[in-house]
PDB file of N, CA and C in Angstrom:
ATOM      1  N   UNK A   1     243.135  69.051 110.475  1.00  0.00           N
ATOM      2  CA  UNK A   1     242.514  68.210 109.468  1.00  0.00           C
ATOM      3  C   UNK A   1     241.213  68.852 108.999  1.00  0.00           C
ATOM      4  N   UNK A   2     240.885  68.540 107.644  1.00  0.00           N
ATOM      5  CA  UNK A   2     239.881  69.602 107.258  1.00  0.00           C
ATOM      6  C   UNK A   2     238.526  68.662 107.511  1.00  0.00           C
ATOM      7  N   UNK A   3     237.416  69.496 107.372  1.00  0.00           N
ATOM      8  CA  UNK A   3     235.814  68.570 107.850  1.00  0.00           C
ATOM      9  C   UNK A   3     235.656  68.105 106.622  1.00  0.00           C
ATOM     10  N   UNK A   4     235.268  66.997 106.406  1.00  0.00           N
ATOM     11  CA  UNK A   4     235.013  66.319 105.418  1.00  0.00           C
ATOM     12  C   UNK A   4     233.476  66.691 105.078  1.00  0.00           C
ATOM     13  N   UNK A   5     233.307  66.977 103.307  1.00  0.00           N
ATOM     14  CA  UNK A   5     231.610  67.325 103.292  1.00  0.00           C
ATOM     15  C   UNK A   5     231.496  66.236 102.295  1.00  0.00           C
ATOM     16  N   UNK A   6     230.597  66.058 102.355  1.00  0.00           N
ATOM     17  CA  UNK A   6     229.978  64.888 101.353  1.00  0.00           C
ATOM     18  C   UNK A   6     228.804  64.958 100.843  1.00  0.00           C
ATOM     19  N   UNK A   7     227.925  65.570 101.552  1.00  0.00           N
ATOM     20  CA  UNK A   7     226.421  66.085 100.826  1.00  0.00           C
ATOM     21  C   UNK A   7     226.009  67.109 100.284  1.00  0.00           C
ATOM     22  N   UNK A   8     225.892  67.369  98.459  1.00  0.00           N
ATOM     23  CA  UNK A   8     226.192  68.514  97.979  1.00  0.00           C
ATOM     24  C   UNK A   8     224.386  69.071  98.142  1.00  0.00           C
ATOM     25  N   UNK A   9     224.032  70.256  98.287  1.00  0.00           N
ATOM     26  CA  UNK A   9     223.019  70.953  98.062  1.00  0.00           C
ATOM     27  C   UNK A   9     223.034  71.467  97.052  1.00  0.00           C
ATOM     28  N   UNK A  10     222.043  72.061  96.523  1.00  0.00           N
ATOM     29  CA  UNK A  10     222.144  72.826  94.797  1.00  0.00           C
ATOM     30  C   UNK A  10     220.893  73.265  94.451  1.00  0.00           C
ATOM     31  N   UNK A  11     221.003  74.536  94.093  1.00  0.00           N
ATOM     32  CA  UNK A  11     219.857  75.592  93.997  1.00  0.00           C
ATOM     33  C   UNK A  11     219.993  76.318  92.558  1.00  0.00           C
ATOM     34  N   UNK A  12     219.245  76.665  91.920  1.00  0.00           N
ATOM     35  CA  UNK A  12     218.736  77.809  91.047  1.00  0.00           C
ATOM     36  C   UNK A  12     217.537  78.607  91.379  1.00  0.00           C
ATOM     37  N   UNK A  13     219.069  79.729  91.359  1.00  0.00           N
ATOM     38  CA  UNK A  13     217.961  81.566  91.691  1.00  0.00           C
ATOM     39  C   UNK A  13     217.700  81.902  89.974  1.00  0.00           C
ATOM     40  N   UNK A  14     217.018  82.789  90.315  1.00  0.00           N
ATOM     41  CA  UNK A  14     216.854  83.878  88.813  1.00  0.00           C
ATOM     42  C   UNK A  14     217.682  84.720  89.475  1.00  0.00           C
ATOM     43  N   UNK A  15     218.036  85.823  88.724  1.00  0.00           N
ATOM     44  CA  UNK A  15     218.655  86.927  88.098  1.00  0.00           C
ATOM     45  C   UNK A  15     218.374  87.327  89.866  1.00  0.00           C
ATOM     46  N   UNK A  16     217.091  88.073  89.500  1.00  0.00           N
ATOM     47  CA  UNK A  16     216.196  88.753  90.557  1.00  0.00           C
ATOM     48  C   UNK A  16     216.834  88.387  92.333  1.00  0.00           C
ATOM     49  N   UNK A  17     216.423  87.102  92.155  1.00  0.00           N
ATOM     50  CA  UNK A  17     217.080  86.245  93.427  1.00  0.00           C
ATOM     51  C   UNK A  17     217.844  86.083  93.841  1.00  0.00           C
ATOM     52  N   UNK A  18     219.371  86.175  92.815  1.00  0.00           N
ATOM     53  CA  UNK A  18     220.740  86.193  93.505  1.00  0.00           C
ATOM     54  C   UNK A  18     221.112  87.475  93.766  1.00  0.00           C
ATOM     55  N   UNK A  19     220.405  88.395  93.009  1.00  0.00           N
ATOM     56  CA  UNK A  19     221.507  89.710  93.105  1.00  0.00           C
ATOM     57  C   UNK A  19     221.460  90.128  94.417  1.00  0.00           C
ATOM     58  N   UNK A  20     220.462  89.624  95.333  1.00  0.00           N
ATOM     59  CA  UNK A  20     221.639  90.256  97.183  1.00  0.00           C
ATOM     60  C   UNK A  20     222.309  89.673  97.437  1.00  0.00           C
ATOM     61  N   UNK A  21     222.719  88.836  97.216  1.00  0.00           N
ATOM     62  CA  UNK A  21     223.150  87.369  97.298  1.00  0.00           C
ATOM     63  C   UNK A  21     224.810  87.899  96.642  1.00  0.00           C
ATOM     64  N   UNK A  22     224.715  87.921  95.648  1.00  0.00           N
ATOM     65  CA  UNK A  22     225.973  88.674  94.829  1.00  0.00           C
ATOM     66  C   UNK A  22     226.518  89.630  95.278  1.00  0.00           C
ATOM     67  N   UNK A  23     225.565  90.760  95.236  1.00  0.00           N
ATOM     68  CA  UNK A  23     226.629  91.988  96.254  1.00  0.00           C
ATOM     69  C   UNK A  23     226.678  91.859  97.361  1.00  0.00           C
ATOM     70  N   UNK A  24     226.898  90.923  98.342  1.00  0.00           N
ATOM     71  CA  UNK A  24     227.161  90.288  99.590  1.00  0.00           C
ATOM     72  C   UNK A  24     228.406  89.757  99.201  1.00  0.00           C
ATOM     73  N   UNK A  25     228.210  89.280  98.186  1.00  0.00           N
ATOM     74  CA  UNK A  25     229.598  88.327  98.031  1.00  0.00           C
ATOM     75  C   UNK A  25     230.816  88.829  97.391  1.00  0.00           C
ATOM     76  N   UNK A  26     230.399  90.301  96.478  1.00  0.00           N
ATOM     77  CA  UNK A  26     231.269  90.705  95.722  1.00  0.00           C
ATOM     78  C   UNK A  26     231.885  91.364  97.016  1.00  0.00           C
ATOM     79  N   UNK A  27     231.662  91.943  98.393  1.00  0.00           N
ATOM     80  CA  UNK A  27     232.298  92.838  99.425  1.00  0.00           C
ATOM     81  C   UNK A  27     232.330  91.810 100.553  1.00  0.00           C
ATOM     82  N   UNK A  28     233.090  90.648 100.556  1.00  0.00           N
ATOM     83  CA  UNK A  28     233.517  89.729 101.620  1.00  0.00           C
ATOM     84  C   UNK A  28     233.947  89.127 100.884  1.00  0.00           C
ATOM     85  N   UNK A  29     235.381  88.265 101.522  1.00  0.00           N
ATOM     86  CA  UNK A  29     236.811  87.631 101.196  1.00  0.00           C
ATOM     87  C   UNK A  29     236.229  85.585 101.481  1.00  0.00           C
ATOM     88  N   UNK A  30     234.899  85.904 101.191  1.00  0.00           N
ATOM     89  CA  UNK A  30     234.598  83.849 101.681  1.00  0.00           C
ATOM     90  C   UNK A  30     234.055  83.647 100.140  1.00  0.00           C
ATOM     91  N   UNK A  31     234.238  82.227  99.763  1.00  0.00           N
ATOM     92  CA  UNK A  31     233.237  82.079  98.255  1.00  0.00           C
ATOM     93  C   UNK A  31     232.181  81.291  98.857  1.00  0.00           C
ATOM     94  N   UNK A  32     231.272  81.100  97.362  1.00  0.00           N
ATOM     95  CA  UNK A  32     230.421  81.066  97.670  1.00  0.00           C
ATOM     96  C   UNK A  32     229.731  79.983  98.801  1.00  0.00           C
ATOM     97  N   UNK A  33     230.414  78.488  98.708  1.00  0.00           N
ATOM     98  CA  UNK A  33     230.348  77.413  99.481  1.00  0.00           C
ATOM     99  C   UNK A  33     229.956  77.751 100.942  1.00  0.00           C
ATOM    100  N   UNK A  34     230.771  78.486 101.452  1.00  0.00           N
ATOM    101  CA  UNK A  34     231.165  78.764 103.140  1.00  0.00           C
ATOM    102  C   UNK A  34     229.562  79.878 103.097  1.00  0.00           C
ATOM    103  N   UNK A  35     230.018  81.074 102.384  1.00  0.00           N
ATOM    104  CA  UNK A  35     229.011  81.877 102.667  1.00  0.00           C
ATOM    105  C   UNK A  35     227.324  81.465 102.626  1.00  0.00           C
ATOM    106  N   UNK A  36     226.926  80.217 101.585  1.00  0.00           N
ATOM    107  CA  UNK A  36     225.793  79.790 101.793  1.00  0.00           C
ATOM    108  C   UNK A  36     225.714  79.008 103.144  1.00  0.00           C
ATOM    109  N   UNK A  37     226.974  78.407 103.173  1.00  0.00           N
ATOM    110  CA  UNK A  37     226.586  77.166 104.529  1.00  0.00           C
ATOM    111  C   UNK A  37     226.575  77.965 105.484  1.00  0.00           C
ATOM    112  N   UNK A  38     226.979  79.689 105.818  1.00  0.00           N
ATOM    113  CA  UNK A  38     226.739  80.236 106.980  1.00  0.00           C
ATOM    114  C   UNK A  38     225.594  80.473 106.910  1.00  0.00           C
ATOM    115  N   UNK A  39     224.503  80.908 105.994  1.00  0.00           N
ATOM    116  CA  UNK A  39     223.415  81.818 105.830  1.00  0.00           C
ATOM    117  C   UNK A  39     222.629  80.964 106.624  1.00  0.00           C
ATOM    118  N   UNK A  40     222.551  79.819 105.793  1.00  0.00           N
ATOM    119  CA  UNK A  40     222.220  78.288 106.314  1.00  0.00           C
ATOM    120  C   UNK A  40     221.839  78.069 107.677  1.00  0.00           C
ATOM    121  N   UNK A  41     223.252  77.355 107.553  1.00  0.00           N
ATOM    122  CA  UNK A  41     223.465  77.295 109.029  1.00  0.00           C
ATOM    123  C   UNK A  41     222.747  78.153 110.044  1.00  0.00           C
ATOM    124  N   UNK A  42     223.175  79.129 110.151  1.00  0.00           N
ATOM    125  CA  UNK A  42     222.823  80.170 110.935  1.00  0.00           C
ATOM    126  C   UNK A  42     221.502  80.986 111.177  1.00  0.00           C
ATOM    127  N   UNK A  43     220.841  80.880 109.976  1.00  0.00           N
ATOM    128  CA  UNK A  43     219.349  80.943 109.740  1.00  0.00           C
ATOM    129  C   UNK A  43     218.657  79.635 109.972  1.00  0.00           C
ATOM    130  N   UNK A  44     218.999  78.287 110.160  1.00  0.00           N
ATOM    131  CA  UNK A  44     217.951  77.445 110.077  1.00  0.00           C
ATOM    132  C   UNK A  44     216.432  77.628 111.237  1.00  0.00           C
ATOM    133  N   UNK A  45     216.745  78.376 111.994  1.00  0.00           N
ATOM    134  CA  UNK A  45     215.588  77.928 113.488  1.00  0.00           C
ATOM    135  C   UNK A  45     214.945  78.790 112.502  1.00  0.00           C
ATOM    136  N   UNK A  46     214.976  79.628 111.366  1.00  0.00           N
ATOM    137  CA  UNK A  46     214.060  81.234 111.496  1.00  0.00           C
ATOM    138  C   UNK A  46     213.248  80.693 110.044  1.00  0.00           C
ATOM    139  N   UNK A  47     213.278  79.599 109.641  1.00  0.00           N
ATOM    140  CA  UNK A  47     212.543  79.355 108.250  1.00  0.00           C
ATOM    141  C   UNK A  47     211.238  78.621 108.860  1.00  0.00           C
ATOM    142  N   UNK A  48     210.058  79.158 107.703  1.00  0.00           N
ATOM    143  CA  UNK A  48     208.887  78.988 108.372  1.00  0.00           C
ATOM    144  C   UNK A  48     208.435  77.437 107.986  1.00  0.00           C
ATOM    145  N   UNK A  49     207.950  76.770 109.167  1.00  0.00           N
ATOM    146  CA  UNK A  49     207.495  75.660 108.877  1.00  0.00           C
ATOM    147  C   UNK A  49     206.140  75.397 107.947  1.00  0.00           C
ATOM    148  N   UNK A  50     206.383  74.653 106.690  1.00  0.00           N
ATOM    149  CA  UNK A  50     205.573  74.220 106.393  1.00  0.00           C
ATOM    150  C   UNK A  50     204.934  72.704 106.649  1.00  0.00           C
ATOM    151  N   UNK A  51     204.132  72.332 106.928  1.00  0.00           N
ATOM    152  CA  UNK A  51     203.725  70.982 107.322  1.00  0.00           C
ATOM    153  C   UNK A  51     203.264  69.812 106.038  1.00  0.00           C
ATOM    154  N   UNK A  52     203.671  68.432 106.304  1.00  0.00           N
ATOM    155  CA  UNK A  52     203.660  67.582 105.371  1.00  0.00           C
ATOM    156  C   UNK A  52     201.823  67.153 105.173  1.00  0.00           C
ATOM    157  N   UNK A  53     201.675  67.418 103.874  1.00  0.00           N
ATOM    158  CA  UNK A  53     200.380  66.726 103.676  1.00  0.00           C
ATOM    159  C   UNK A  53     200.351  65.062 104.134  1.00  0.00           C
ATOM    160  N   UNK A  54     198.633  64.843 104.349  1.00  0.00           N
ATOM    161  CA  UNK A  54     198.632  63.940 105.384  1.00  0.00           C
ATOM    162  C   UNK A  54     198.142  62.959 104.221  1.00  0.00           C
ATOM    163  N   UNK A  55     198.496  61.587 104.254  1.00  0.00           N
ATOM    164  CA  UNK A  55     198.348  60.644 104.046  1.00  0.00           C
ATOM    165  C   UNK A  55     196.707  60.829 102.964  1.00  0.00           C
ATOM    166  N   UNK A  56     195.866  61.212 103.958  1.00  0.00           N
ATOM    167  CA  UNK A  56     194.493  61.127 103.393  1.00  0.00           C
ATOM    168  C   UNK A  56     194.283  62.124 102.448  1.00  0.00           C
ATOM    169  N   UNK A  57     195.101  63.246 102.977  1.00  0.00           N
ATOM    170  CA  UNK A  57     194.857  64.615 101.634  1.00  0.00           C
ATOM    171  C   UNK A  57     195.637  64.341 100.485  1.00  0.00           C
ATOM    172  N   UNK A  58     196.582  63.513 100.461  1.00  0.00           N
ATOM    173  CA  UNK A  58     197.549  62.897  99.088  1.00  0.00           C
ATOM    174  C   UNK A  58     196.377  62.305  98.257  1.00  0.00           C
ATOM    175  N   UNK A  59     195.656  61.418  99.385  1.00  0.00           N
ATOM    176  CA  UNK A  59     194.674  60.375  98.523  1.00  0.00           C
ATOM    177  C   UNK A  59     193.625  61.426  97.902  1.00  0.00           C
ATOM    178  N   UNK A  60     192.763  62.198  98.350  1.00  0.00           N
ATOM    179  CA  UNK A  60     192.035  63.101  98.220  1.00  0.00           C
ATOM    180  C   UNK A  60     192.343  63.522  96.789  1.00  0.00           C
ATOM    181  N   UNK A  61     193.342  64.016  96.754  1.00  0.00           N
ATOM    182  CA  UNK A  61     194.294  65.124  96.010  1.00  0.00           C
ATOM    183  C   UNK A  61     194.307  63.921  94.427  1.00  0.00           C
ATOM    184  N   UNK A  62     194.566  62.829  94.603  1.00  0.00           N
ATOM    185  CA  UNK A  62     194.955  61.726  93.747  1.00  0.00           C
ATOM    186  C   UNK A  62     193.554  61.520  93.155  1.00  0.00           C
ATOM    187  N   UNK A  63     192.565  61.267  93.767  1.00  0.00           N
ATOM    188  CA  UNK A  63     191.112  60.807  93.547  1.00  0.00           C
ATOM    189  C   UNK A  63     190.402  62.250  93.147  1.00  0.00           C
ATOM    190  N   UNK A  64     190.789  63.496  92.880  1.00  0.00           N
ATOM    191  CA  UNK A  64     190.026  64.339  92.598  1.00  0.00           C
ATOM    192  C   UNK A  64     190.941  64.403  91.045  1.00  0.00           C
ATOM    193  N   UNK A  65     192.252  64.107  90.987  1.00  0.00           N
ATOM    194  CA  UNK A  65     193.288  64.474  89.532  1.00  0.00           C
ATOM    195  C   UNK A  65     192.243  63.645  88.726  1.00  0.00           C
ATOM    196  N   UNK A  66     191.956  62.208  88.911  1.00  0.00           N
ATOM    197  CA  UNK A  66     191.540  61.371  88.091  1.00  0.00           C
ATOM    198  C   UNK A  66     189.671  62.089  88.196  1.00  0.00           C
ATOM    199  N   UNK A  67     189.257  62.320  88.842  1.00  0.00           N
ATOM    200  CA  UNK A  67     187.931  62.679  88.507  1.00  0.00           C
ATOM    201  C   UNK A  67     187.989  63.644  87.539  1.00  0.00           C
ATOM    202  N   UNK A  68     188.811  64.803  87.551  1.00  0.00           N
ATOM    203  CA  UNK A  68     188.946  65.968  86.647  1.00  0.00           C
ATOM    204  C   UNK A  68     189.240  65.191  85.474  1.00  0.00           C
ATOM    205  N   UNK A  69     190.261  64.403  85.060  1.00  0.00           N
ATOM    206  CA  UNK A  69     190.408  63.801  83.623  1.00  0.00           C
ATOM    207  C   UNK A  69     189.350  63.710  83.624  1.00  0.00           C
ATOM    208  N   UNK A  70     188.523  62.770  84.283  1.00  0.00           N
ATOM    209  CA  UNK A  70     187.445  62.140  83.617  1.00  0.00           C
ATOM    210  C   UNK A  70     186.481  63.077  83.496  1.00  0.00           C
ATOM    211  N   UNK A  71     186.427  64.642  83.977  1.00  0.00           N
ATOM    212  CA  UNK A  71     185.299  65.325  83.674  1.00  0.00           C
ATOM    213  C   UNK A  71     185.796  66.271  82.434  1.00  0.00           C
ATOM    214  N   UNK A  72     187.180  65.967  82.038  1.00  0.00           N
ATOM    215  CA  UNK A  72     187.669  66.609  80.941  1.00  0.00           C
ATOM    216  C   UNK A  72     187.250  65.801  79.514  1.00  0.00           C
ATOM    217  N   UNK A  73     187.317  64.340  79.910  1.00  0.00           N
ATOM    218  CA  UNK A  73     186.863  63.628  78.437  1.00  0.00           C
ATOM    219  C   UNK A  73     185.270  63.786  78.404  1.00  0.00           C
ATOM    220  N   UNK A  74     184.350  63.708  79.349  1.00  0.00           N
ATOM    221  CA  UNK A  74     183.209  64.330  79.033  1.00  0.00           C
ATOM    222  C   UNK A  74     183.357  65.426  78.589  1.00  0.00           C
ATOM    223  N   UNK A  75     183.420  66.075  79.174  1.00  0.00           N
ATOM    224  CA  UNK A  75     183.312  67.784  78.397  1.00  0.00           C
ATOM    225  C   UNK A  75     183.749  67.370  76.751  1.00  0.00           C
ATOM    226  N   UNK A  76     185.201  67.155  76.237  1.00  0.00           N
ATOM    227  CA  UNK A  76     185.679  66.847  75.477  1.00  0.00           C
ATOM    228  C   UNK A  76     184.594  66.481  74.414  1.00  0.00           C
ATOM    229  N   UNK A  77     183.945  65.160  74.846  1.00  0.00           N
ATOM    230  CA  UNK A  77     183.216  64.380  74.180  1.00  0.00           C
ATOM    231  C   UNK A  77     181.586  65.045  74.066  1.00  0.00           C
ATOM    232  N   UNK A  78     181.157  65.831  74.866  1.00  0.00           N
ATOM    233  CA  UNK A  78     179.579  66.603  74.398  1.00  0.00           C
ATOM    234  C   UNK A  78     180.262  67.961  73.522  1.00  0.00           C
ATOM    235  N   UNK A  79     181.670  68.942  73.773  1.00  0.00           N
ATOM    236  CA  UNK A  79     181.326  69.431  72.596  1.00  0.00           C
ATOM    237  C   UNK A  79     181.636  68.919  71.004  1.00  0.00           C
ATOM    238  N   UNK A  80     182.534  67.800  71.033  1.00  0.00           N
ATOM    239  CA  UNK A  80     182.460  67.173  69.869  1.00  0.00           C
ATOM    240  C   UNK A  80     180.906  66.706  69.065  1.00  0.00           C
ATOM    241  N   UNK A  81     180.079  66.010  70.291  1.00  0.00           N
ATOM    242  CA  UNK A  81     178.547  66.014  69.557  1.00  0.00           C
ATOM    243  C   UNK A  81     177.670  66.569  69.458  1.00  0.00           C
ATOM    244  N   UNK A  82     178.400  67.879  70.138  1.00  0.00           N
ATOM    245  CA  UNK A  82     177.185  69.177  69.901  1.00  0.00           C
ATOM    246  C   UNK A  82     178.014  69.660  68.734  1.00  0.00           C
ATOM    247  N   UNK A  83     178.964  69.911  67.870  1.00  0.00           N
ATOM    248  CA  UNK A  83     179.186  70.617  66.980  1.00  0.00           C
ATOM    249  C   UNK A  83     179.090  70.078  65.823  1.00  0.00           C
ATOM    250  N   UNK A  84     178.432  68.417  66.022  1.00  0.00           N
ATOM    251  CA  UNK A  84     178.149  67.446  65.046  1.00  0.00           C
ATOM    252  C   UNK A  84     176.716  67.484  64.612  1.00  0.00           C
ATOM    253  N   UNK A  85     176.141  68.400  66.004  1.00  0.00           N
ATOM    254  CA  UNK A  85     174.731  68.322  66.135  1.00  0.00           C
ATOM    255  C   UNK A  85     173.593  66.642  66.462  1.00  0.00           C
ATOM    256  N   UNK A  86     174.779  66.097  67.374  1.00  0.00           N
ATOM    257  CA  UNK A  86     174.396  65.102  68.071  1.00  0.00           C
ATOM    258  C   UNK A  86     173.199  64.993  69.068  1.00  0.00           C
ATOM    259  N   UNK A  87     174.041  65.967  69.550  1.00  0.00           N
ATOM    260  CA  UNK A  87     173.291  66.622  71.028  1.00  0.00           C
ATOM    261  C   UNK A  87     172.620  68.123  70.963  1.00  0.00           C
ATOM    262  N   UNK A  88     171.635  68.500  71.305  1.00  0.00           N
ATOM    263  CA  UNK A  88     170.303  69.156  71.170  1.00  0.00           C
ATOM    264  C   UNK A  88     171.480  70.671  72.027  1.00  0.00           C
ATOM    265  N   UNK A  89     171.532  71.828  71.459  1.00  0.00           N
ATOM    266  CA  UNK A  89     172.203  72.992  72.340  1.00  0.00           C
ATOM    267  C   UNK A  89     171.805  73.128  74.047  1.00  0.00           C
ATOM    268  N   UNK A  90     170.576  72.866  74.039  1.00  0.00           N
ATOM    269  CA  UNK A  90     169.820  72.786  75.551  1.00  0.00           C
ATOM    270  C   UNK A  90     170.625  71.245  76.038  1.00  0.00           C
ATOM    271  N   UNK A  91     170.351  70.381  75.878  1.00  0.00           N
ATOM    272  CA  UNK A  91     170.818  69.466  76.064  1.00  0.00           C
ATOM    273  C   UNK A  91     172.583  69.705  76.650  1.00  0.00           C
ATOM    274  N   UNK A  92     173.036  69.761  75.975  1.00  0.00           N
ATOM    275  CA  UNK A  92     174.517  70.476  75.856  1.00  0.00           C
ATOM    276  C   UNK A  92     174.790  71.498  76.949  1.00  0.00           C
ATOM    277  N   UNK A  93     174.232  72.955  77.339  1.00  0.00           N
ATOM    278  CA  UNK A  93     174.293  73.538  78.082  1.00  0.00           C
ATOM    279  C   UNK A  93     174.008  72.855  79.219  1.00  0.00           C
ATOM    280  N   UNK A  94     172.837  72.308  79.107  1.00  0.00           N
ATOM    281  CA  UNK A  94     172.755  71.440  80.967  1.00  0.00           C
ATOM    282  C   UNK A  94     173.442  70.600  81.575  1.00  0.00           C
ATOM    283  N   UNK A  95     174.340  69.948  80.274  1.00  0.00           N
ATOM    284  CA  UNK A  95     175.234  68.779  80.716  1.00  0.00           C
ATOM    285  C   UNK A  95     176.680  69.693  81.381  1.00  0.00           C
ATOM    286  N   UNK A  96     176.934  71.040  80.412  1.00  0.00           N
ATOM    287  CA  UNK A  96     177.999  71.651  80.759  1.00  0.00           C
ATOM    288  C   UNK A  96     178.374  72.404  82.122  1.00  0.00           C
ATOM    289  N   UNK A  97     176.442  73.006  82.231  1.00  0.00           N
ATOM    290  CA  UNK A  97     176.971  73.313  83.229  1.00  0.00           C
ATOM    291  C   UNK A  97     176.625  72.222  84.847  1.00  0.00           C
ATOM    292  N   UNK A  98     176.134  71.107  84.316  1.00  0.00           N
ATOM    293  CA  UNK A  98     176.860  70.144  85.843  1.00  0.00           C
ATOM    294  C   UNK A  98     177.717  69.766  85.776  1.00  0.00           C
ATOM    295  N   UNK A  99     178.758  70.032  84.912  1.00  0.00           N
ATOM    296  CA  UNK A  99     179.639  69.505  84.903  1.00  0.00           C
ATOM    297  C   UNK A  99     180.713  70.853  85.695  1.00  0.00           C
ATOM    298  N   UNK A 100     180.423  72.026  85.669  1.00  0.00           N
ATOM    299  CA  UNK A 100     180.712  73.415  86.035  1.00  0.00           C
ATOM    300  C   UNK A 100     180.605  72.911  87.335  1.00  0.00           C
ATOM    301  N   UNK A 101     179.476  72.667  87.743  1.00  0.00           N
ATOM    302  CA  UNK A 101     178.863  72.475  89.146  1.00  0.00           C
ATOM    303  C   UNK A 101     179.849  71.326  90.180  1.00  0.00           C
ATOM    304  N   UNK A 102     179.829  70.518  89.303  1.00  0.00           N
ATOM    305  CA  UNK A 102     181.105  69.373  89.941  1.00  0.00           C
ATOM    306  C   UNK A 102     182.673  69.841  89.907  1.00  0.00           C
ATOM    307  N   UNK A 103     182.856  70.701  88.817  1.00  0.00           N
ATOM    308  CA  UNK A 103     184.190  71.272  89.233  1.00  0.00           C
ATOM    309  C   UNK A 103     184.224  72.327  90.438  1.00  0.00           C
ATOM    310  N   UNK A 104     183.450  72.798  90.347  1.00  0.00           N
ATOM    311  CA  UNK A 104     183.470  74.158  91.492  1.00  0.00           C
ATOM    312  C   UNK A 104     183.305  73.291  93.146  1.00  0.00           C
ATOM    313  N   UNK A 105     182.575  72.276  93.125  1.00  0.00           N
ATOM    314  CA  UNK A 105     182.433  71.178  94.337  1.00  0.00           C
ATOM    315  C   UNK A 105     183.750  70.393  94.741  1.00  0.00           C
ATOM    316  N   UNK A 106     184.236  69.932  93.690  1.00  0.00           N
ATOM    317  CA  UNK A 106     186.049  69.233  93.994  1.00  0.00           C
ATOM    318  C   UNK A 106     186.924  70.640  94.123  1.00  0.00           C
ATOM    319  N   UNK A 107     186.702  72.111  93.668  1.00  0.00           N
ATOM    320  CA  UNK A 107     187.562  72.846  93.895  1.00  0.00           C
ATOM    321  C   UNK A 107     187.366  73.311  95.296  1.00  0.00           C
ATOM    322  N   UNK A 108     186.160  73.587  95.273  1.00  0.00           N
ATOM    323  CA  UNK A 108     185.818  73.931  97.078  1.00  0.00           C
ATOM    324  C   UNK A 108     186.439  72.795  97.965  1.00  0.00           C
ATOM    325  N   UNK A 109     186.204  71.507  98.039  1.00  0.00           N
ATOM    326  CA  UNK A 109     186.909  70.711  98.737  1.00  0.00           C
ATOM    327  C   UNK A 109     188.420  70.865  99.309  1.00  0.00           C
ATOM    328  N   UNK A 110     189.069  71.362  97.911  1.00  0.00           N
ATOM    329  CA  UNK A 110     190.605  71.319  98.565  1.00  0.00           C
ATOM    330  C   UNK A 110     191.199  71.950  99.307  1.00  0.00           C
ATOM    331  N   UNK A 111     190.152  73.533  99.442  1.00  0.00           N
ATOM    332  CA  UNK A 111     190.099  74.541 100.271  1.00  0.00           C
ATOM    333  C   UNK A 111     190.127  74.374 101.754  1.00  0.00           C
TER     334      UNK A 111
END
């Protein structure tokens, strides 16, 4: 009686990516099904663990996306009134670059 499969997997390689993959397969008599589920199979202990982000670094990660919008509509919004001549060029540069200063501070963080 044959093993019943029921859970399909499904991948896209590039070009680059299948071709060992291909001439493996063009010089052995298995298609492709069997020959992935051996690679698989048979390789699973040797793939490197990556570990699940933690609860708090999701949040982190979530609370820094929305700070960046919001340091994008500032930015947004001083060079619109500096090119209106709203805002004074000095004025403008100092705002830009704390705003430099706070990106480089949330980028260091994630590090």
């Amino acid at each position: 009686m044959a093993i019943e499969r029921k859970n399909v997997i499904s991948i896209r390689l590039t070009d680059e990516e299948y071709q060992p993959f291909k001439e493996l397969l063009e010089h052995t008599d298995i298609g492709k099904s069997e020959f992935f589920r051996a690679l698989i199979l048979n390789r699973i202990s040797e793939l490197p663990v990556k570990p699940k982000p933690t609860t708090d670094y999701k949040r982190c990660l979530f609370l820094m996306n929305k700070t960046s919008n919001n340091l994008n509509q500032i930015a947004h919004r001083l060079n619109l009134d500096h090119n209106k001549g709203i805002i004074s060029s000095s004025l403008y540069e100092r705002a830009l670059n704390t705003l430099i200063n706070i990106r480089d501070l949330l980028q260091g963080a994630l590090k």
